[in-house]
C-alpha atoms as a PDB file:
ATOM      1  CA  UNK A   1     -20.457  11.731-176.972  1.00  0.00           C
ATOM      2  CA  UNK A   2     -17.521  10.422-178.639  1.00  0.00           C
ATOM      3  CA  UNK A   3     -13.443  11.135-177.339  1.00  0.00           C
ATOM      4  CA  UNK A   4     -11.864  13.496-179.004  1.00  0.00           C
ATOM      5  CA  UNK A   5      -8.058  13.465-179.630  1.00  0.00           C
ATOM      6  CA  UNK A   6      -6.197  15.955-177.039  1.00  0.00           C
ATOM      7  CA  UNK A   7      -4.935  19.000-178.300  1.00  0.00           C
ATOM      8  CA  UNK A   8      -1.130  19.650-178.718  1.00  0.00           C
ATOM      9  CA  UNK A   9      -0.633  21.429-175.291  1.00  0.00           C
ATOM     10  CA  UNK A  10       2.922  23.218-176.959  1.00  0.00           C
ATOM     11  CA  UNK A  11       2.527  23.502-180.543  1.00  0.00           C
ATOM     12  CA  UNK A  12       4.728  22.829-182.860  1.00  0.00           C
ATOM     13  CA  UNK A  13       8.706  22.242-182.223  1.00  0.00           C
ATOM     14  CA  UNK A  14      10.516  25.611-183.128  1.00  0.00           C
ATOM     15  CA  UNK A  15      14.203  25.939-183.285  1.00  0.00           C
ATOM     16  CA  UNK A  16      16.381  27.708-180.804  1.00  0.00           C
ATOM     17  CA  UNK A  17      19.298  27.383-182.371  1.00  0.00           C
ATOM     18  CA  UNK A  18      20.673  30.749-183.546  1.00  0.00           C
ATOM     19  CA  UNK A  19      20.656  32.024-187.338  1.00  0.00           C
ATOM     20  CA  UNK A  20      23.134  29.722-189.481  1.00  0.00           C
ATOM     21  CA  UNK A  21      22.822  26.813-186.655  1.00  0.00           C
ATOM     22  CA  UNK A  22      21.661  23.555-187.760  1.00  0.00           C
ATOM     23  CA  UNK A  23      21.528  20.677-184.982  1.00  0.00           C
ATOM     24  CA  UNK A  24      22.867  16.971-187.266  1.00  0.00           C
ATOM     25  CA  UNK A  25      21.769  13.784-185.134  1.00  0.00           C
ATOM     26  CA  UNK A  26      24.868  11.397-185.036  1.00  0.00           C
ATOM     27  CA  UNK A  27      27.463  13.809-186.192  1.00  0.00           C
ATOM     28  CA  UNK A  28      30.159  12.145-183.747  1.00  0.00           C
ATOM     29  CA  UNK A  29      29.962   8.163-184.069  1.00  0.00           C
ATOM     30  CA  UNK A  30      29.370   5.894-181.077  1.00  0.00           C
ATOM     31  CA  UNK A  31      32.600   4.653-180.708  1.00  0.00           C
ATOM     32  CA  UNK A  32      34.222   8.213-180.382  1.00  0.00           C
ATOM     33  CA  UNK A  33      31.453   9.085-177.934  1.00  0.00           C
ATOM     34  CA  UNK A  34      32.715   6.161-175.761  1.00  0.00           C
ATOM     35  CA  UNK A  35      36.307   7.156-176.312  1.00  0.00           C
ATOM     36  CA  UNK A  36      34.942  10.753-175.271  1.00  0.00           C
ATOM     37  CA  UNK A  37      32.818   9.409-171.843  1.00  0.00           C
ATOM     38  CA  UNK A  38      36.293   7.389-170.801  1.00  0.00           C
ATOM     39  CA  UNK A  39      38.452  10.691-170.732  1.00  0.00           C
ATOM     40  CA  UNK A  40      35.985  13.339-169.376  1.00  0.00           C
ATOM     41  CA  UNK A  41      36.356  12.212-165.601  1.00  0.00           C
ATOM     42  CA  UNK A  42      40.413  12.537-166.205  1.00  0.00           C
ATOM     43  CA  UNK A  43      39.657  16.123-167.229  1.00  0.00           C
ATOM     44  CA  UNK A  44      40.918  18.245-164.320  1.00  0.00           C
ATOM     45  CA  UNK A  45      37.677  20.719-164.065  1.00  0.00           C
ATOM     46  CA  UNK A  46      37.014  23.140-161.929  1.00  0.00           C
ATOM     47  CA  UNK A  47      33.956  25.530-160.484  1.00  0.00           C
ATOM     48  CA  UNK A  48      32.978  28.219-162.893  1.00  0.00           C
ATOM     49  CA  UNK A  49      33.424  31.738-161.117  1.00  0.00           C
ATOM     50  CA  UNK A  50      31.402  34.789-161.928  1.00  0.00           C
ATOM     51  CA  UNK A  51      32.538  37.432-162.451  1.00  0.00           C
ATOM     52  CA  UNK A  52      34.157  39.698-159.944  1.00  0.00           C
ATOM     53  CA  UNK A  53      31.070  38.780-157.341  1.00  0.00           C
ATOM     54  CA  UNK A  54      33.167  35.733-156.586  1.00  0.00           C
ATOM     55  CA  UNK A  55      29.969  33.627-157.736  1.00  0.00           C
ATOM     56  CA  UNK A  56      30.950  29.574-158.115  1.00  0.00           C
ATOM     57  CA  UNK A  57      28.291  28.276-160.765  1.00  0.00           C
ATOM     58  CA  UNK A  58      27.668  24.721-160.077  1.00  0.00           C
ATOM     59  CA  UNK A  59      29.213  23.510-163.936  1.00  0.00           C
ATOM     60  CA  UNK A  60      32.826  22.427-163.877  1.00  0.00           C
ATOM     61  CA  UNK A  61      34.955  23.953-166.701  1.00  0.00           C
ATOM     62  CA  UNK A  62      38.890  22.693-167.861  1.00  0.00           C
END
């Protein structure tokens, strides 16, 4: 009895992105993404509120 290879458990990758949407790897170079990661803490962001349920989401928005 010989192993067998195991079986894709998900299938095959299938886009989310909405019609038109294409997702392009590397589109902002690594030394503007470092420029980028230096100024987000400055950013003065703020809890995300629901609505008129007076919700606070947990992401922080400028």
């Amino acid at each position: 009895m010989g192993i067998s290879a195991q079986a894709d458990l998900f299938g095959a990758a299938t886009s989310a992105l909405p019609a038109g949407f294409r997702y392009q790897p590397d589109v902002v170079p690594e030394d503007v993404q470092s420029d980028l990661l230096r100024e987000l803490p400055q950013l003065p962001l703020k809890p995300f509120k629901y609505g008129f349920e007076g919700i606070t989401g947990g992401k922080g928005v400028a």
